[in-house]
Protein backbone atom coordinates (compact mmCIF):
# COMPACT_ATOMS: atom_id res chain seq x y z
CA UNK A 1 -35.91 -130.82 -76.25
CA UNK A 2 -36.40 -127.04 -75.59
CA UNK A 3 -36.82 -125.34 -72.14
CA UNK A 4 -40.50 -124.65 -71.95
CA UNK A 5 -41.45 -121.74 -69.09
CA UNK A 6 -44.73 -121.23 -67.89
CA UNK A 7 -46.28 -120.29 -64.68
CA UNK A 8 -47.10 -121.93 -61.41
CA UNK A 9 -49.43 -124.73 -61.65
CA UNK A 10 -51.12 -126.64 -58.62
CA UNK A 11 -49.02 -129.84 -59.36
CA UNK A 12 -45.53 -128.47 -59.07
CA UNK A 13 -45.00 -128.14 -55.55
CA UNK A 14 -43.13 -131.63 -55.56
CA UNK A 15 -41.08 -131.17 -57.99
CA UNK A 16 -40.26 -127.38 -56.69
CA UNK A 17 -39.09 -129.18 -53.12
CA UNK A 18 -37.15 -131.67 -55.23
CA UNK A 19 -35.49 -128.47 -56.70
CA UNK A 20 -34.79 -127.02 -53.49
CA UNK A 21 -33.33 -129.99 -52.14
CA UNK A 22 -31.05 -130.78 -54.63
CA UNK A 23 -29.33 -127.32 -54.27
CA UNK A 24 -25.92 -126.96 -52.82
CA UNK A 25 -25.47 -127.07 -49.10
CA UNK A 26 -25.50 -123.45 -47.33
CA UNK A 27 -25.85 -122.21 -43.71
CA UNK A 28 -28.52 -120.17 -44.39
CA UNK A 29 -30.70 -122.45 -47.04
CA UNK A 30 -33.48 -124.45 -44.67
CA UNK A 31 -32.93 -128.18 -45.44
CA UNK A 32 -34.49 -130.88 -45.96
CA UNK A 33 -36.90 -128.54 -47.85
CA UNK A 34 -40.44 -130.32 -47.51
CA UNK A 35 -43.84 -130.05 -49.50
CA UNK A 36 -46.00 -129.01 -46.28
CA UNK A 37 -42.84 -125.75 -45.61
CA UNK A 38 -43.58 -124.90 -48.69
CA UNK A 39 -46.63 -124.65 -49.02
CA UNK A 40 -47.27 -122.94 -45.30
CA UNK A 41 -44.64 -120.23 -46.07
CA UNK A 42 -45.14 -119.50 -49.97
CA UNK A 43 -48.35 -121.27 -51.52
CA UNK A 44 -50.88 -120.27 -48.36
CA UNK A 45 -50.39 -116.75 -48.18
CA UNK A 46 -53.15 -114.94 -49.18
CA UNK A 47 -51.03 -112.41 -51.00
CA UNK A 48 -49.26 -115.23 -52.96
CA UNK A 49 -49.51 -114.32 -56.89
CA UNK A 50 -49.38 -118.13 -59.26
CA UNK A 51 -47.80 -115.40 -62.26
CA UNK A 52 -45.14 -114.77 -60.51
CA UNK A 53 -43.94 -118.09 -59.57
CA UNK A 54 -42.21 -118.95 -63.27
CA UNK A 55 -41.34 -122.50 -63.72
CA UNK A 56 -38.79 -123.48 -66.77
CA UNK A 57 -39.43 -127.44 -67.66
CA UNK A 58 -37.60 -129.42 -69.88
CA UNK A 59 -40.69 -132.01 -71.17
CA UNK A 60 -43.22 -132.43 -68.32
CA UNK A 61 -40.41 -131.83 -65.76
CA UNK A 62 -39.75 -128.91 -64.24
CA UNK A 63 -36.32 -127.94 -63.73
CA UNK A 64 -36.14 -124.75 -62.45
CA UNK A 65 -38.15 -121.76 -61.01
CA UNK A 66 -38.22 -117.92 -59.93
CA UNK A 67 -40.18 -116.10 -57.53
CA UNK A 68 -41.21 -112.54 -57.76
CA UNK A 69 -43.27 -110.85 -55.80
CA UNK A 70 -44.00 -106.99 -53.76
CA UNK A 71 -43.64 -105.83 -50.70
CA UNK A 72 -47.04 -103.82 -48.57
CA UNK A 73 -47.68 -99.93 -48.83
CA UNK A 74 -46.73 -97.24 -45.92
CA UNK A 75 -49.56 -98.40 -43.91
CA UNK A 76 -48.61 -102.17 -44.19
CA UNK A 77 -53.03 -102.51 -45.14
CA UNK A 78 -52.03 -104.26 -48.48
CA UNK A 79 -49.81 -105.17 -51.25
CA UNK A 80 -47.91 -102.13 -53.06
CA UNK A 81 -46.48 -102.58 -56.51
CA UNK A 82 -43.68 -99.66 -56.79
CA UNK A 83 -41.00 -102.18 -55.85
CA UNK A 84 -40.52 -105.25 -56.99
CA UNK A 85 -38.12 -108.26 -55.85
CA UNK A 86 -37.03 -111.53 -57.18
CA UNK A 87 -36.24 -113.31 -54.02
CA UNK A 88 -34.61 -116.16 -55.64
CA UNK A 89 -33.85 -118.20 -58.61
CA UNK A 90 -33.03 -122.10 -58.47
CA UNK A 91 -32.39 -124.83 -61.12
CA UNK A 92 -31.30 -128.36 -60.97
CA UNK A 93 -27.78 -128.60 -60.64
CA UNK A 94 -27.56 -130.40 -64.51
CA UNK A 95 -29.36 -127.42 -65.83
CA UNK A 96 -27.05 -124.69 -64.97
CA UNK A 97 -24.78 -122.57 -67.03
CA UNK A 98 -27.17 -123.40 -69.87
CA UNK A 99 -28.99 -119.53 -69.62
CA UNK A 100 -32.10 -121.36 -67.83
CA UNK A 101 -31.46 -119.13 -64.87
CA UNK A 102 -30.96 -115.68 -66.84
CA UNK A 103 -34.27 -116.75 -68.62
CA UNK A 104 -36.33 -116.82 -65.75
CA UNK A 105 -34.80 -113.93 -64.35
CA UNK A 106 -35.93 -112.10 -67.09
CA UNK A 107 -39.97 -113.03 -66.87
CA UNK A 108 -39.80 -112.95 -63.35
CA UNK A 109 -38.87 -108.98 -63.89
CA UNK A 110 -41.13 -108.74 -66.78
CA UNK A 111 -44.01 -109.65 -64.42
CA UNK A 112 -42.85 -107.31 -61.81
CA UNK A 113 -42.65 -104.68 -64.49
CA UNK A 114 -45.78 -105.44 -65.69
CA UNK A 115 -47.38 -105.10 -62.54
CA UNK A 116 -46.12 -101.26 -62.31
CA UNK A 117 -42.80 -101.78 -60.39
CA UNK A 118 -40.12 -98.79 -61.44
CA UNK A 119 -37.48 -100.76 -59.39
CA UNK A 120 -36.23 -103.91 -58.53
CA UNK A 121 -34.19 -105.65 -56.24
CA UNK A 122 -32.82 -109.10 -55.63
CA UNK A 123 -32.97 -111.19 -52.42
CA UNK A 124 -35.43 -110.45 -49.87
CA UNK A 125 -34.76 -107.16 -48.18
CA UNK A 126 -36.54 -105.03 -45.40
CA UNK A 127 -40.41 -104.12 -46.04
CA UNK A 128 -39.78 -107.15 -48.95
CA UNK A 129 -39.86 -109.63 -46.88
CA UNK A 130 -43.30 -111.42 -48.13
CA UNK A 131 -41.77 -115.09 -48.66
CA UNK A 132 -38.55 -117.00 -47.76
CA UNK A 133 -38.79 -116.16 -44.05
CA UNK A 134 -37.72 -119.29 -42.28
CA UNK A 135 -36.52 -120.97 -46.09
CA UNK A 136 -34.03 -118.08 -46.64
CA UNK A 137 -31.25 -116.33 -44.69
CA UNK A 138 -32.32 -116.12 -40.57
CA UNK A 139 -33.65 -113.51 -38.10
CA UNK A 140 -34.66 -111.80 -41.20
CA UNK A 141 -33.95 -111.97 -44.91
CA UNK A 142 -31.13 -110.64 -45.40
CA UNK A 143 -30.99 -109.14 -49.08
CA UNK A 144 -28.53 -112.29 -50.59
CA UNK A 145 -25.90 -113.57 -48.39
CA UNK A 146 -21.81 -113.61 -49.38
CA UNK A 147 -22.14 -117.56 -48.39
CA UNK A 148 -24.54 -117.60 -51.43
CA UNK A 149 -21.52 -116.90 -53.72
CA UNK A 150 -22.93 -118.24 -57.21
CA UNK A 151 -26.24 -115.92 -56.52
CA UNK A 152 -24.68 -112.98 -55.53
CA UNK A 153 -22.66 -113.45 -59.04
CA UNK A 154 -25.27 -114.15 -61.29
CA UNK A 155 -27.41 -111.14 -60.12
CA UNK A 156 -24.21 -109.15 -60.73
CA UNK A 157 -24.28 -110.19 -64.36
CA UNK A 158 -27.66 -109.40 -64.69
CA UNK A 159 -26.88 -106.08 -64.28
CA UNK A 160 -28.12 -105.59 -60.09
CA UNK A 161 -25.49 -103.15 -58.33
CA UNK A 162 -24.66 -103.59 -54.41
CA UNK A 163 -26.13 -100.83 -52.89
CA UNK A 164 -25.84 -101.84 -49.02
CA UNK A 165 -24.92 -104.31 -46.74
CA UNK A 166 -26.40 -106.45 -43.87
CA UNK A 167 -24.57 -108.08 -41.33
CA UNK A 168 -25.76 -111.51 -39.91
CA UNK A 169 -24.74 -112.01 -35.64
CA UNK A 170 -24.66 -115.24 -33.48
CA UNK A 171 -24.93 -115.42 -29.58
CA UNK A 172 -24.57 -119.16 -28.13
CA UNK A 173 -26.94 -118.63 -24.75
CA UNK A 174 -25.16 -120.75 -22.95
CA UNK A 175 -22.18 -119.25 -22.35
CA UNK A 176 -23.58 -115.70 -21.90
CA UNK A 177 -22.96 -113.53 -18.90
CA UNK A 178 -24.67 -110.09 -18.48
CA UNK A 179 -22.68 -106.89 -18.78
CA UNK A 180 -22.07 -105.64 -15.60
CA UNK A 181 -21.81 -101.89 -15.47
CA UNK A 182 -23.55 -98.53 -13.30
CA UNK A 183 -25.87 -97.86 -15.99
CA UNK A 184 -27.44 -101.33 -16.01
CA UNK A 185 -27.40 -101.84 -12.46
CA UNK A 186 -29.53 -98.57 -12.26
CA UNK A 187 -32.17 -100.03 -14.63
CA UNK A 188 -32.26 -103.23 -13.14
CA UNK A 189 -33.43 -101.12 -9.69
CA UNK A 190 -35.24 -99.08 -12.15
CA UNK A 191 -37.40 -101.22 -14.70
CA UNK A 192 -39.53 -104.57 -14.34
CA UNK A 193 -38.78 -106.74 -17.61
CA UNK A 194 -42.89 -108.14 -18.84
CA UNK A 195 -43.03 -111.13 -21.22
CA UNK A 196 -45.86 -111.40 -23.84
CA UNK A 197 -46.62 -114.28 -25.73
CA UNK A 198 -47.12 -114.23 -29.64
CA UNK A 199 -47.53 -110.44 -29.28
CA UNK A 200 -50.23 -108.66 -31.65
CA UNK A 201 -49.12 -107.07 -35.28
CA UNK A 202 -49.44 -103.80 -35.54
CA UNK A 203 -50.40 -104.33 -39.24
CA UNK A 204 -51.99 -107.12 -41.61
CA UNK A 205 -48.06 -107.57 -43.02
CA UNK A 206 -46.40 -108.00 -40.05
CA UNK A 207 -49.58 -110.71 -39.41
CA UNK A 208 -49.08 -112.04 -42.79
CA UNK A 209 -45.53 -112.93 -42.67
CA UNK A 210 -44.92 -113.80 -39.21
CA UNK A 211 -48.17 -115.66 -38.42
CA UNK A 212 -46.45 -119.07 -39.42
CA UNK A 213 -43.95 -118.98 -36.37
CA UNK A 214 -43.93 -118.30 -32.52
CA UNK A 215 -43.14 -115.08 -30.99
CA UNK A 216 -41.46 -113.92 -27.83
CA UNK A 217 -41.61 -110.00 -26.97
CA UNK A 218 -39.85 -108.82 -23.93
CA UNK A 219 -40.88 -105.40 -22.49
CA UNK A 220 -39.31 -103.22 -19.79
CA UNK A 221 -41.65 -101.31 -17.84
CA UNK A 222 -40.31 -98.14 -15.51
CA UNK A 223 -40.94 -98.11 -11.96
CA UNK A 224 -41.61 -94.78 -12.19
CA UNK A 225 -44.06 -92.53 -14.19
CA UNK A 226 -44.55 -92.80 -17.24
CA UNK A 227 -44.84 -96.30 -16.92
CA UNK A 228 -45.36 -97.12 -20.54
CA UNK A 229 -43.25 -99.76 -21.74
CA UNK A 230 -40.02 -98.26 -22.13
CA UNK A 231 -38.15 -100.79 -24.57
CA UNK A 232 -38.84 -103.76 -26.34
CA UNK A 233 -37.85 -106.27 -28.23
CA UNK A 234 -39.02 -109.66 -29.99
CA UNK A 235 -37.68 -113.14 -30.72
CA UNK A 236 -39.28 -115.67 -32.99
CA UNK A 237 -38.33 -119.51 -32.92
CA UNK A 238 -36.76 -120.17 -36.10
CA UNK A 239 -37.79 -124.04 -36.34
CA UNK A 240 -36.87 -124.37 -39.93
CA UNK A 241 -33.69 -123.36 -39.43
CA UNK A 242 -33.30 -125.26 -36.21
CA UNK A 243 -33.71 -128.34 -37.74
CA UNK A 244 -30.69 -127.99 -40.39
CA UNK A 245 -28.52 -126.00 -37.49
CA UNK A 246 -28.85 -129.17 -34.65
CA UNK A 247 -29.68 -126.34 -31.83
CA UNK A 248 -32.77 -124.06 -31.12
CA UNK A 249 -32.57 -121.29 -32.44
CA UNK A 250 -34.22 -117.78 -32.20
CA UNK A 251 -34.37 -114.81 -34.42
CA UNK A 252 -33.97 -111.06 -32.81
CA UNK A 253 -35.93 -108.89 -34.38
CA UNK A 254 -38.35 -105.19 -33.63
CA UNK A 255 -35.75 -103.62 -31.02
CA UNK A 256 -36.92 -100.43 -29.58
CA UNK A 257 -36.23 -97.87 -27.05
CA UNK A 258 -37.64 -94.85 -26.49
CA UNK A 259 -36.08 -91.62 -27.97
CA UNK A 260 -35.50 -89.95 -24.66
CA UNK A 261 -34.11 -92.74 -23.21
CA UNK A 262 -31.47 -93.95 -25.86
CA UNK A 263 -27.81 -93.88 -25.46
CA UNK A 264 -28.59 -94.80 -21.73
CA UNK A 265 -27.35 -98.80 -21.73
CA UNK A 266 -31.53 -99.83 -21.93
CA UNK A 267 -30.82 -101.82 -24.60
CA UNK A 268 -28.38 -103.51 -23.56
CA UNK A 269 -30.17 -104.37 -20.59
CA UNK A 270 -32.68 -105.63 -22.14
CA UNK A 271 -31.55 -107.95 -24.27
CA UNK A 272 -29.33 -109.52 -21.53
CA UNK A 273 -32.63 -110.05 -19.44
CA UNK A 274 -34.13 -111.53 -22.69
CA UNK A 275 -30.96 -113.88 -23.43
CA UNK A 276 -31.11 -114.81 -19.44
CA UNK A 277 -35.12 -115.74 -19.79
CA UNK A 278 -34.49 -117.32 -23.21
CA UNK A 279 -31.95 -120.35 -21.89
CA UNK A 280 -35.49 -121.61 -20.05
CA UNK A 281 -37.14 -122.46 -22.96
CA UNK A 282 -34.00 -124.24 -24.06
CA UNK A 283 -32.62 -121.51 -26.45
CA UNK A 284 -29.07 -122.10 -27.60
CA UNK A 285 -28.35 -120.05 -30.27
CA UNK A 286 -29.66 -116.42 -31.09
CA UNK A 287 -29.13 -114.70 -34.41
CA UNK A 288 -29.81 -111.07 -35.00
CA UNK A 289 -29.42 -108.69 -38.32
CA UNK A 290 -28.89 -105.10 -39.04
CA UNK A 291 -27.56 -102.96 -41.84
CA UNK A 292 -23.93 -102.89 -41.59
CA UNK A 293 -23.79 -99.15 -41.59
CA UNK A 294 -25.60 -98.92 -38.28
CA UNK A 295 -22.67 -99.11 -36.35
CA UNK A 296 -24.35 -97.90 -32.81
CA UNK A 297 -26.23 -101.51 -33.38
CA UNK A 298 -23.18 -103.62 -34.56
CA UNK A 299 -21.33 -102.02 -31.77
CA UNK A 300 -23.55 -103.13 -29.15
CA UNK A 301 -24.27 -106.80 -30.31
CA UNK A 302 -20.91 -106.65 -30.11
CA UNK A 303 -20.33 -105.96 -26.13
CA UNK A 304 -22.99 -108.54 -26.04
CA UNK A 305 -20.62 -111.19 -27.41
CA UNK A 306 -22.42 -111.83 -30.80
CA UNK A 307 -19.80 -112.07 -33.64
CA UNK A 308 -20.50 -112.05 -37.79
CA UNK A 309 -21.17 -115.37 -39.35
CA UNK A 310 -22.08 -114.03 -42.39
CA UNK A 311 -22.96 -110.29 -44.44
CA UNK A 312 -25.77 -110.12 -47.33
CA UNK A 313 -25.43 -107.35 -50.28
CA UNK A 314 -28.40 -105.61 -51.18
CA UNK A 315 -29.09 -105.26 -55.08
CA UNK A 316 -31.24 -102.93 -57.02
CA UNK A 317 -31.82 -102.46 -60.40
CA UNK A 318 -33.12 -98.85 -61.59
């Protein structure tokens, strides 16, 4: 019988999950997959687009899918459709190698096309980040990871280039010990670390795709005018994940220091506090993500003693 493909349809969550589940075993690929996930972190949100979900079924069964979908404008106020991404493709392990997967690539970038995108990428990356967070990758999506071998090779084929890299960073808490230098004893005299719960968005995207998990933000205020917060960063509990790792884990994400006071050691300070206060609510394992060009950041995860588990290419097609 011939591959049918179609679009989403209100009874295919199950059999979506049951794809999901039967894929290969990867760190970074939240299992067990399950129909209430999936439907929090891809069917709920608002934004979510039935078209560009495409399902390929052989009979009445679906087999495989692909997900495409846009990223928000400047202003993060709404969806814009100059980019386009396919965050993923999956089919049933029996299915593969018979051109079900380069099929569905192809509508899913025919929709994005269609929708007015002039480029398009593969594997959740940056500003288009509007699904997978918490399915997909860690602290933040990561573009598609080197431990997804097979997908990094079939978007190859399909003609995507590697145009960056990300690098993926783990930090057990329990074995962590603050730096100890002048610079951060000075802004341990100097600064009073503030803890906000679930902090507000500062747009309806940020809202949109982290409303579905905790957050933690650590601030450091200065003793001395201007006492603005002078750094901050947040965590978010990365439950999904957790469950398939066997430890708590929390993503590091939104670090920021203020111009005039880079280069100083803040940051480094400040993330030690936040690892310190962390191990209370039983934290054990922090993951963090940056661009592997931005060595200043790689550099000081590193005196921090996080260390690569994995690197994600980026992939664009003009």
């Amino acid at each position: 019988m011939a591959i049918v493909y179609r679009t989403f349809r209100n009874s295919d969550p199950p059999h979506l999950v049951d794809i999901w589940r039967s894929q290969p075993p990867e760190r970074a690929l939240a299992q067990p997959m399950s129909i209430d996930i999936f439907d929090q972190l891809i069917l709920a949100k608002q934004y979510f687009d039935p078209l560009g979900l495409i399902v390929a079924c052989d009979g009445d069964l679906p087999v495989g899918f692909a997900h495409a979908a846009f990223g928000p404008n400047d202003e993060g106020s709404d969806v814009a459709t100059q980019m386009g991404v396919t965050h993923l493709v999956m089919t049933r392990a029996h299915y593969q190698r018979r051109g079900i997967g380069r099929e569905l690539l192809t509508r899913a970038e025919a929709y994005l096309r269609g929708r007015g995108a002039g480029v398009l990428y593969a594997g959740g990356i940056g500003h288009l980040n509007g699904f997978y967070l918490g399915m997909y990758g860690g602290s933040e999506l990561p573009g598609v990871l080197d431990s997804s071998h097979a997908a990094q090779e079939f978007f190859r084929s399909a003609g995507y280039r590697e145009i960056d890299r990300t690098i993926v960073m783990h930090r057990e808490t329990a074995t962590f010990r603050p730096p100890v230098d002048r610079r951060l004893m000075q802004w341990r005299r100097n600064a009073v670390l503030r803890l906000i719960n679930d902090p507000p968005p500062n747009s309806w995207w940020q809202a949109s795709t982290t409303v579905d998990f905790a957050h933690l933000r650590f601030e450091l205020d200065l003793k001395l005018p201007p006492t603005t917060a002078a750094a901050g960063v947040t965590f978010w509990m990365m439950e999904t994940q957790s469950a398939a790792w066997g430890v708590q884990a929390a993503g590091m994400t939104d670090l920021v220091v203020r111009p005039e006071l880079q280069r100083q050691g803040l940051a480094m300070y400040l993330i030690g506090e936040a690892i310190l206060q962390l191990r209370n609510y039983q934290i054990a394992l922090i993951e963090v993500q940056t661009m592997l060009s931005n060595r200043p950041a790689v550099e000081l995860y590193k005196k921090l003693g996080f260390t690569e588990v994995d690197q994600g290419a980026v992939f664009r097609k003009e």
